[in-house]
Protein backbone atom coordinates (compact mmCIF):
# COMPACT_ATOMS: atom_id res chain seq x y z
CA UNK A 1 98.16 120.82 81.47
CA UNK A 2 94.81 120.78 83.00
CA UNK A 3 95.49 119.63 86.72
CA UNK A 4 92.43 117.43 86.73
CA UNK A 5 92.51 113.27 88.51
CA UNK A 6 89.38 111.17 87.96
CA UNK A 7 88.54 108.03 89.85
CA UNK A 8 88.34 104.32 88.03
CA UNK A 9 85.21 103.16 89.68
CA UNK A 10 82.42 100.82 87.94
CA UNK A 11 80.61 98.06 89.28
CA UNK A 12 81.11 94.23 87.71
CA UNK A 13 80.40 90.97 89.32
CA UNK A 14 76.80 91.68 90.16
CA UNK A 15 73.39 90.60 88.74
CA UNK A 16 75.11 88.60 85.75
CA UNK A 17 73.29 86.01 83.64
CA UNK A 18 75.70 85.20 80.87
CA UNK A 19 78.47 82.72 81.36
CA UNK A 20 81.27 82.34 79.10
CA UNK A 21 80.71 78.97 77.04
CA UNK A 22 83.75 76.65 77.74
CA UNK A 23 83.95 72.33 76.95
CA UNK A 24 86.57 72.25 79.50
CA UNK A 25 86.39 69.88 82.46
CA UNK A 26 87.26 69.69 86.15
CA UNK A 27 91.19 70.05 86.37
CA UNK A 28 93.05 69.78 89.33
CA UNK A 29 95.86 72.78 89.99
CA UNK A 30 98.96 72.66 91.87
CA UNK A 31 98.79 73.83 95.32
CA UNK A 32 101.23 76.83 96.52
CA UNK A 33 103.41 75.61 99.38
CA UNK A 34 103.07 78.92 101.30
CA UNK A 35 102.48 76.84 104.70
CA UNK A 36 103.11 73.76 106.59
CA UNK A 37 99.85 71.99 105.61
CA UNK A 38 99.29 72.92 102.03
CA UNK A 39 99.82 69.49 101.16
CA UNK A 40 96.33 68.69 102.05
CA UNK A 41 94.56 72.55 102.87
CA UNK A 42 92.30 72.95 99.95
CA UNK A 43 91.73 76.44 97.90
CA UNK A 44 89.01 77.60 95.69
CA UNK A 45 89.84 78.47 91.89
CA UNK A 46 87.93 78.45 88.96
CA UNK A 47 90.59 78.86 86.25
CA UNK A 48 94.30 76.94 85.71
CA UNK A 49 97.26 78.36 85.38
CA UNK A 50 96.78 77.36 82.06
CA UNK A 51 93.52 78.56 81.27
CA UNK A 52 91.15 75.67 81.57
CA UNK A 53 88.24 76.19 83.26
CA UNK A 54 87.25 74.29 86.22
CA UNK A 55 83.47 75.13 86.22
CA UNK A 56 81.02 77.22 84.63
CA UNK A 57 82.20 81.30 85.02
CA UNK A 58 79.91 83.83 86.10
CA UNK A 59 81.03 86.28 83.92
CA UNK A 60 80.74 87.78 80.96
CA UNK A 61 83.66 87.44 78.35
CA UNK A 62 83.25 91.47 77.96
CA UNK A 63 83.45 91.45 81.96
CA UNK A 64 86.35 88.84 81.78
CA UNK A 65 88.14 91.20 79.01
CA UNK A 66 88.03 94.35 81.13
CA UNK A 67 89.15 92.38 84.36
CA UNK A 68 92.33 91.32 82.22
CA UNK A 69 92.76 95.13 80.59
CA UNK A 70 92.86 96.36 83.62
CA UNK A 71 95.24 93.72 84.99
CA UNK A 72 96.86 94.66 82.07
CA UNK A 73 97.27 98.43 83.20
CA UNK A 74 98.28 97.75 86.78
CA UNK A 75 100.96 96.01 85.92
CA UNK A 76 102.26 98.62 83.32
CA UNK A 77 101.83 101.05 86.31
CA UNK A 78 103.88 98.65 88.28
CA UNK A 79 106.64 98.63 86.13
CA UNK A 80 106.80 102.35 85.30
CA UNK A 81 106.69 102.75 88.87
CA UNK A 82 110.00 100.33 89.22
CA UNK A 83 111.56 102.65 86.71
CA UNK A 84 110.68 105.79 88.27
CA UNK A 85 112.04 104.66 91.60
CA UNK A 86 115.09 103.39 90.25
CA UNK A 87 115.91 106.99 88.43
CA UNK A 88 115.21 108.82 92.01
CA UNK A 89 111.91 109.94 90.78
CA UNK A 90 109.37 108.05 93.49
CA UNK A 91 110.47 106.98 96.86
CA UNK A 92 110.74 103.33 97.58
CA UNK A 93 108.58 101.69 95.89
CA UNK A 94 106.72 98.11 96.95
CA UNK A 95 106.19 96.28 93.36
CA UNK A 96 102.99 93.85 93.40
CA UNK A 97 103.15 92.18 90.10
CA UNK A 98 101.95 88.74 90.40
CA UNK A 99 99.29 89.93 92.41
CA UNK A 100 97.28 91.74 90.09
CA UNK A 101 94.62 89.28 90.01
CA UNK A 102 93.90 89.21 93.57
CA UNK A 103 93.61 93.25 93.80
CA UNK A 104 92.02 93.73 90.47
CA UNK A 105 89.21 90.44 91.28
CA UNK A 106 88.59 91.54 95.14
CA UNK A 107 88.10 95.62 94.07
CA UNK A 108 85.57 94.67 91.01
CA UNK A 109 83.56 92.85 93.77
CA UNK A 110 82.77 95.80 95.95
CA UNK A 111 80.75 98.48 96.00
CA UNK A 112 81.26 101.93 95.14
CA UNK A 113 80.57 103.09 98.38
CA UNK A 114 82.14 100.64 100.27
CA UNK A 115 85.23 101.43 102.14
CA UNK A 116 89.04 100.18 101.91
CA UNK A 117 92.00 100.25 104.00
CA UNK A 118 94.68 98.65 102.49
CA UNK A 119 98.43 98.28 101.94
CA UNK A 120 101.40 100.36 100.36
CA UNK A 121 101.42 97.30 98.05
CA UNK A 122 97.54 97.55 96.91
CA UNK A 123 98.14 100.04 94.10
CA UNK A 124 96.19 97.86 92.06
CA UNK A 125 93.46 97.51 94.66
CA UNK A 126 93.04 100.95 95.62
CA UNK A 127 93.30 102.37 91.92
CA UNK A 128 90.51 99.88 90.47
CA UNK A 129 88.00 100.58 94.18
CA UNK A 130 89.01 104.78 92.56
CA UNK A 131 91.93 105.82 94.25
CA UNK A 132 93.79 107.77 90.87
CA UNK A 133 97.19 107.06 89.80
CA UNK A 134 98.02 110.62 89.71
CA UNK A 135 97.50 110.32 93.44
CA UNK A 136 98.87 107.04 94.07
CA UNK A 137 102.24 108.19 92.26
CA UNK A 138 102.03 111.62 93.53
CA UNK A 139 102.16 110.30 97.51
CA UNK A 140 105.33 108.08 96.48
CA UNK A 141 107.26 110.96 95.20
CA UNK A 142 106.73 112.21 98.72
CA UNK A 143 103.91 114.54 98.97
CA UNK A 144 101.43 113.54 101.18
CA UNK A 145 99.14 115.78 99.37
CA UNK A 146 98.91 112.49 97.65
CA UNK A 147 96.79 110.80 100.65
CA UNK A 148 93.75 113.62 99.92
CA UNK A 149 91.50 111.18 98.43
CA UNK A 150 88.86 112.58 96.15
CA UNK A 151 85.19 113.75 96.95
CA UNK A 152 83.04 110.05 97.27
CA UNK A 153 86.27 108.16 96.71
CA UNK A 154 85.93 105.78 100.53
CA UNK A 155 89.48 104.46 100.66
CA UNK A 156 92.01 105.50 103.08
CA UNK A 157 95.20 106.32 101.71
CA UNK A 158 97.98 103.60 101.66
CA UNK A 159 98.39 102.45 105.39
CA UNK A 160 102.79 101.88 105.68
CA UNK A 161 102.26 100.84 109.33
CA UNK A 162 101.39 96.85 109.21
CA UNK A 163 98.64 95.60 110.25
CA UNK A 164 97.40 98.74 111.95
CA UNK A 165 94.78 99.91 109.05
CA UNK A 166 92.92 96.58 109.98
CA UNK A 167 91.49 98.19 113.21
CA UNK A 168 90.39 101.43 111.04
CA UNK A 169 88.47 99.17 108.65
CA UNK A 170 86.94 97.74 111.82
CA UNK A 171 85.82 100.89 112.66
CA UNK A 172 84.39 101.89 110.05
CA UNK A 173 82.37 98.86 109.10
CA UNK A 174 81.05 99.65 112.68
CA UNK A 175 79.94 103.33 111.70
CA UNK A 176 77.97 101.95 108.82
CA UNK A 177 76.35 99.41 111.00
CA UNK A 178 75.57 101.91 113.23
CA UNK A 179 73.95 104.24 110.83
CA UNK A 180 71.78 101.72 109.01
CA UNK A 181 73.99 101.76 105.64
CA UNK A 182 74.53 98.60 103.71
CA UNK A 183 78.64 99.86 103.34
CA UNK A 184 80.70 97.60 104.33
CA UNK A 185 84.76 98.07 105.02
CA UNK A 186 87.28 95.87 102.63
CA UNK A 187 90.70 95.69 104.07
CA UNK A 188 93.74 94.19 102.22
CA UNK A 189 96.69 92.69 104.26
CA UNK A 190 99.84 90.44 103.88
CA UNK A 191 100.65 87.30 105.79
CA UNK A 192 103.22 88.85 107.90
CA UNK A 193 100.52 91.14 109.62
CA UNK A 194 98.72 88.28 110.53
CA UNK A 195 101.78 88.55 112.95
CA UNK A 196 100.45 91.34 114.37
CA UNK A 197 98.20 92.11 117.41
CA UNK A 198 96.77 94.49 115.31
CA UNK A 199 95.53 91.61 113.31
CA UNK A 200 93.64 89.95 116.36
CA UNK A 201 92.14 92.97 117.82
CA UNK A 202 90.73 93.55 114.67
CA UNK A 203 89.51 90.21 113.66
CA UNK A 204 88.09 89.67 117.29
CA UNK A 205 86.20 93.27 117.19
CA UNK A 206 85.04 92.31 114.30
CA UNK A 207 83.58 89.00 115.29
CA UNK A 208 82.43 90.20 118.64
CA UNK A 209 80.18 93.40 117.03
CA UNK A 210 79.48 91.40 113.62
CA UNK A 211 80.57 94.18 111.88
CA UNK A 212 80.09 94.20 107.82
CA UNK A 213 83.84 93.42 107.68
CA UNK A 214 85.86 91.43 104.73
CA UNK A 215 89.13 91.19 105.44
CA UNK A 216 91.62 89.99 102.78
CA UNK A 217 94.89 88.47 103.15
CA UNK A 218 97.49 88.61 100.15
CA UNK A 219 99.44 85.86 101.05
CA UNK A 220 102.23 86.38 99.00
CA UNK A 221 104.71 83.74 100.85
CA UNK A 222 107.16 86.50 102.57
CA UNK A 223 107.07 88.55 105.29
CA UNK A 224 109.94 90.82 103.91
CA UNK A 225 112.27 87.69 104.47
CA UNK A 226 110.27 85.57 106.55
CA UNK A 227 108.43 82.85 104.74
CA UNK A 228 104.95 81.93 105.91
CA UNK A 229 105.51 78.66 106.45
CA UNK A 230 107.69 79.99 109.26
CA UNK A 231 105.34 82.52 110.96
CA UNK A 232 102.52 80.18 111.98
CA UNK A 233 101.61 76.64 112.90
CA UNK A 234 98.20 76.73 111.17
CA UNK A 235 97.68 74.49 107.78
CA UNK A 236 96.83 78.00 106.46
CA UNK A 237 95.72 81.53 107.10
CA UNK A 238 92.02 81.13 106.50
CA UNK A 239 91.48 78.71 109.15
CA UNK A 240 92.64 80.95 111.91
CA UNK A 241 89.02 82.76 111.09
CA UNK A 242 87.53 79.62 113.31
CA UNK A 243 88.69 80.79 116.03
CA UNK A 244 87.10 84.17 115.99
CA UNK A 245 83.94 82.46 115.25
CA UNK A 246 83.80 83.50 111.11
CA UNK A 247 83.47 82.04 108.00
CA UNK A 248 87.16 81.57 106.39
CA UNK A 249 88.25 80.39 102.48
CA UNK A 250 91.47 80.14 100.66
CA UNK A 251 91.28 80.96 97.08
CA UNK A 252 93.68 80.90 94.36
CA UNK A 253 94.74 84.57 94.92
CA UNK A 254 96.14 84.53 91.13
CA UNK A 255 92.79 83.77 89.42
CA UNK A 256 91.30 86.74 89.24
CA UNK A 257 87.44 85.75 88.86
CA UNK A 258 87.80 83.13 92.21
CA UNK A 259 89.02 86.20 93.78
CA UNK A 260 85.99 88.27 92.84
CA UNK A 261 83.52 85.20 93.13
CA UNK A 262 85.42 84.66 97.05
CA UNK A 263 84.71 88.77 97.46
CA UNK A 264 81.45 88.78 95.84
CA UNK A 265 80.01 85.99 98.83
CA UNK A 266 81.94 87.79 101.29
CA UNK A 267 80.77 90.95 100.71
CA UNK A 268 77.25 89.82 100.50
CA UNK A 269 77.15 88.18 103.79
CA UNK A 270 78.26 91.47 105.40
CA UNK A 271 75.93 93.60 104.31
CA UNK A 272 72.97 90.78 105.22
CA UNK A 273 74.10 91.23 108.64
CA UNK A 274 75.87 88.46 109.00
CA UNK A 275 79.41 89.31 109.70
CA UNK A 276 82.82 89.36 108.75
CA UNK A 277 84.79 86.79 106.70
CA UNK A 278 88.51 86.19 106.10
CA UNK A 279 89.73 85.36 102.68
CA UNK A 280 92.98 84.36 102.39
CA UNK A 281 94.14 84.78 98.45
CA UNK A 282 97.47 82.42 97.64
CA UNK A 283 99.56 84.59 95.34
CA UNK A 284 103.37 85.40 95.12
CA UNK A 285 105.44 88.69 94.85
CA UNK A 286 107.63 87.90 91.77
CA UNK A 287 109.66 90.68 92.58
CA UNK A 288 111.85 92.35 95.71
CA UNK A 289 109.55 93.24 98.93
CA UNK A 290 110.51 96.77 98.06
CA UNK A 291 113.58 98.70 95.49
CA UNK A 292 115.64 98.51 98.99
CA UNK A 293 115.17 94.67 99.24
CA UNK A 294 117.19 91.54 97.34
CA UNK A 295 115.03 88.54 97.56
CA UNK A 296 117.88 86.91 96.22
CA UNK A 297 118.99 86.58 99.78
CA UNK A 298 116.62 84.25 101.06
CA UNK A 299 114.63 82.59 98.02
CA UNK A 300 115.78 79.71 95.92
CA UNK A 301 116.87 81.34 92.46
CA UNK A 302 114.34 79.19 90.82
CA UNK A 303 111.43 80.08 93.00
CA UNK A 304 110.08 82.66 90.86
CA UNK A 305 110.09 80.92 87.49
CA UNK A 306 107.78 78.72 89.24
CA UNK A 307 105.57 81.12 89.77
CA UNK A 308 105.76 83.12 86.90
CA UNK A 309 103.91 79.85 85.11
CA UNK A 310 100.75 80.87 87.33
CA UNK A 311 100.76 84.68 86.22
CA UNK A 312 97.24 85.65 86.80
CA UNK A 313 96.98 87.84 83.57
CA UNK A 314 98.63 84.85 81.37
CA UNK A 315 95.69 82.88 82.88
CA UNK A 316 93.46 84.77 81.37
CA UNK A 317 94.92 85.33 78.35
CA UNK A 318 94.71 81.88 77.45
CA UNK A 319 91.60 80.88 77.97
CA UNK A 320 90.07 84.88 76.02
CA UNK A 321 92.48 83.45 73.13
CA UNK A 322 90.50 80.20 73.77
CA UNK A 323 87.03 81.82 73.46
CA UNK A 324 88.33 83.92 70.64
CA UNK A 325 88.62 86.75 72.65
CA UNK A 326 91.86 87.49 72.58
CA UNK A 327 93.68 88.66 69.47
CA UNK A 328 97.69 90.36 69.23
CA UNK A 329 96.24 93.62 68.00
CA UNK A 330 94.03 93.72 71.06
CA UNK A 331 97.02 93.15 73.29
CA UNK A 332 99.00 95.80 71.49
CA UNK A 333 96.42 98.21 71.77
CA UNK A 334 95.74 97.56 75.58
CA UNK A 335 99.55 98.29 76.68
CA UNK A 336 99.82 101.20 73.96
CA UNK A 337 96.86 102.53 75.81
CA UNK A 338 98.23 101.64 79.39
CA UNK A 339 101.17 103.33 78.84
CA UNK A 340 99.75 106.22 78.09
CA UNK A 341 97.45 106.48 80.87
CA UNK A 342 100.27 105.54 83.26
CA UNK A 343 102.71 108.20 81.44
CA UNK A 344 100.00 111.13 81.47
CA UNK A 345 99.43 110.45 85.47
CA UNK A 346 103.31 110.42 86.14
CA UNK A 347 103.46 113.48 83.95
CA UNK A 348 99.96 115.38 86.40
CA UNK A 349 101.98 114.01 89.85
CA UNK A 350 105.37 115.71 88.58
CA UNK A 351 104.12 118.82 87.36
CA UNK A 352 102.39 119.89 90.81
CA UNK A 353 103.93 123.03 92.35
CA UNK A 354 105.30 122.23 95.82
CA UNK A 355 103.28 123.25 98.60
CA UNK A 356 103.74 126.94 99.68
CA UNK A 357 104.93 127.04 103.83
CA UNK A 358 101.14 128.26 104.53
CA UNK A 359 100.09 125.06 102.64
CA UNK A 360 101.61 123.02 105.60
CA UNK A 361 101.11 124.60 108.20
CA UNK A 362 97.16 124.40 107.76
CA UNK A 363 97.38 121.08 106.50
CA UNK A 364 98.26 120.46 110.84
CA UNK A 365 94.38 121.24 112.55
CA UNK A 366 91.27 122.29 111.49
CA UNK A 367 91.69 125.68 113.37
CA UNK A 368 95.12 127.21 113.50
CA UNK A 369 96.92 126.87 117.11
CA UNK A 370 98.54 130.21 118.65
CA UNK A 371 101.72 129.00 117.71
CA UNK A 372 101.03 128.33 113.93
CA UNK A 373 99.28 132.06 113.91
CA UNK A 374 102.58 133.61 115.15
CA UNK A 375 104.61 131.55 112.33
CA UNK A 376 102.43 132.28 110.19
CA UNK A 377 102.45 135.87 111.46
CA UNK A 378 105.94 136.05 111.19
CA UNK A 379 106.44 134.90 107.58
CA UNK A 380 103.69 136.96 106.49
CA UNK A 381 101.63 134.31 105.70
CA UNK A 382 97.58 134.35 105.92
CA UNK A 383 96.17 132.39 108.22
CA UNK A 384 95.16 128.52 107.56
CA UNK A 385 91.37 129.61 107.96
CA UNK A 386 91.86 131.94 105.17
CA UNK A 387 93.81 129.84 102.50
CA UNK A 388 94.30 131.85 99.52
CA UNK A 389 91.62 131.36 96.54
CA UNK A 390 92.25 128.98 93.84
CA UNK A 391 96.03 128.37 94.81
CA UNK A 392 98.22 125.58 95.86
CA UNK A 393 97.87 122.87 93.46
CA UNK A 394 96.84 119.51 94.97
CA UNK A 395 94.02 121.12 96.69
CA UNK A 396 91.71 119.12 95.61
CA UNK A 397 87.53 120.22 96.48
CA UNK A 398 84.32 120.59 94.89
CA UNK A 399 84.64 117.61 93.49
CA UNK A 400 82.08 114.69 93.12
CA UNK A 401 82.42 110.58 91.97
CA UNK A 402 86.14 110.84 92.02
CA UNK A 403 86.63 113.54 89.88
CA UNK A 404 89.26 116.46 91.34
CA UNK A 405 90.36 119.70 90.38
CA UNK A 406 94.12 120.35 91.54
């Protein structure tokens, strides 16, 4: 099998001038209960639960049919990946389905330059911005060969530490500014690192410098076990952004196009010069916080079902199969081909050699210490400034857009 990953990056969302037709008026949706004053906090969405559209879409119905195969595809890699965990194949495993609509909208919005820092839960995120499968899987077997992102691929590999990938994305927007670029730096969060100091260092850098910053909070209700109606005081995430002195919105993190529309405006305000933004998407985890949690401890057993009415890819299957757009073959044929994809990258991740000792050891610095020469030395090995030719698969170089040879 030819050891070859290749990036999913394309651009959508930008310079459109056709509008899916709809007769459907202004409907109101039900607001998620995620904090103390949701009862009156407003949030931005453009499509119901069940499909109606609230307002005029700036989209195309081919754009609208790719966002929802590609929804489609993240969550077949989400379940495969369940699977895979549960037969000892991948290390734990964080599932995000319910939440493909906010990683899927917010990644078709950006760039392909533009850089991301995001979550172990942003599969779906990093893989649409270009981060491969083959690579995402690869790194949850394990390997950390799996966090050497491809030639022109600007994502950072899944951050595990909470919170603390915010300040990198910080950083980084800071560079570009810096430089003259019109990058900017996306980073994905959850509610419970808005916890974290890492969260107001960031956010307060951010706002101090104006970096080109969007930061985007999945608020997903839990903190592990800790609902967010129990980690702050604030009617909602997005207004804590007033304090810093930035624009802040809550959208309907399950409708994929207010997501990209939110993303979109965010993104465009950074790269004016006008600063950073905080988004704060309303979704839900329908399943554990990871294959070593059991949310049946500490959510009501019909919490989910709730949820599971506002799926963000059933959205959108309703109102394509309103439009005429959406058809049972098509569906077939979108998680025949899903599979596949998903199957052939699990089959890439699991057929790489494991690294040779050498492999490691100049994995460590740039230039081989004194100590890692004598190891080396004494096991034979060449040194990590001399890596043997066209070995060690994983390796990936030479590559450009995404594309790697392993």
């Amino acid at each position: 099998m030819e050891n070859r990953v290749s990036s999913r990056k394309s651009g959508l969302g930008r310079g459109l001038d056709a509008l899916i037709p709809t007769g459907a008026g202004p409907t109101s949706g039900a607001v998620a209960r995620q904090t103390p004053g949701d009862d009156t906090a407003t949030m931005f969405g453009l499509i119901d639960p069940d499909g109606a559209v609230r307002d005029r879409l700036p989209i195309t119905v081919d754009e609208m049919k790719a966002l929802y195969a590609d929804m489609v595809e993240a969550r077949a890699f989400d379940t495969k990946s369940m699977a895979l965990q549960r037969q000892g194949r991948l290390a734990t495993y964080a599932p995000f389905r319910g939440q493909e609509g906010a990683q899927i909208g917010a990644a078709a919005a950006l760039h392909d330059d533009d850089w991301v820092a995001a979550t172990y839960r942003d599969a779906a995120l990093n893989w649409r911005a270009g981060y491969p499968w083959e690579l995402l899987i690869l790194g949850r077997t394990g390997d950390e060969r799996g966090g050497e992102v491809p030639e022109g691929v600007n994502i950072l590999p899944p951050s595990i530490t909470v919170g603390g990938h915010m300040i990198h994305a910080v950083g980084l927007a800071w560079a570009e500014m810096l430089t003259g670029t019109d990058r900017i730096a996306f980073t994905s969060f959850g509610d419970g690192a808005t916890s974290e100091g890492d969260f107001h260092e960031a956010m307060n850098f951010a706002a101090v410098y104006n970096t080109p910053t969007v930061f985007f909070c999945q608020n997903n209700g839990y903190a592990i076990s800790y609902p967010t109606s129990e980690q702050t005081r604030s009617e909602s995430i997005a207004i804590k952004a007033e304090a810093y002195g930035m624009p802040g919105i809550r959208v309907d993190g399950n409708d994929v196009v207010a997501v990209l529309v939110a993303v979109r405006e965010a993104a465009s305000l950074a790269r004016s010069g006008a600063g950073p933004s905080l988004i704060e998407a309303v979704t839900y985890r329908i399943g554990p916080h990871t294959t070593a949690d059991d949310p049946s401890r500490y959510r009501p057993a019909d919490e989910g079902d709730q949820w599971e009415d506002k799926d963000p890819l059933e959205r959108v299957r309703r109102l394509l199969e309103s439009q005429g757009a959406w058809t049972e073959e098509w569906q077939s044929e979108l998680e025949t081909e899903a599979t596949q994809t998903i199957e052939r990258a699990v089959d890439w991740a699991e057929s790489i050699p494991e690294p040779t000792f050498e492999e490691m050891l100049s994995r460590m610095y740039a230039q081989p210490t004194a100590p890692l020469r004598e190891q080396l030395d004494h096991e034979g090995g060449r040194p990590p400034s001399d890596p043997p030719s066209g070995q060690g698969g994983g390796k990936h170089a030479g590559s450009t857009h995404g594309a790697v040879d392993g």
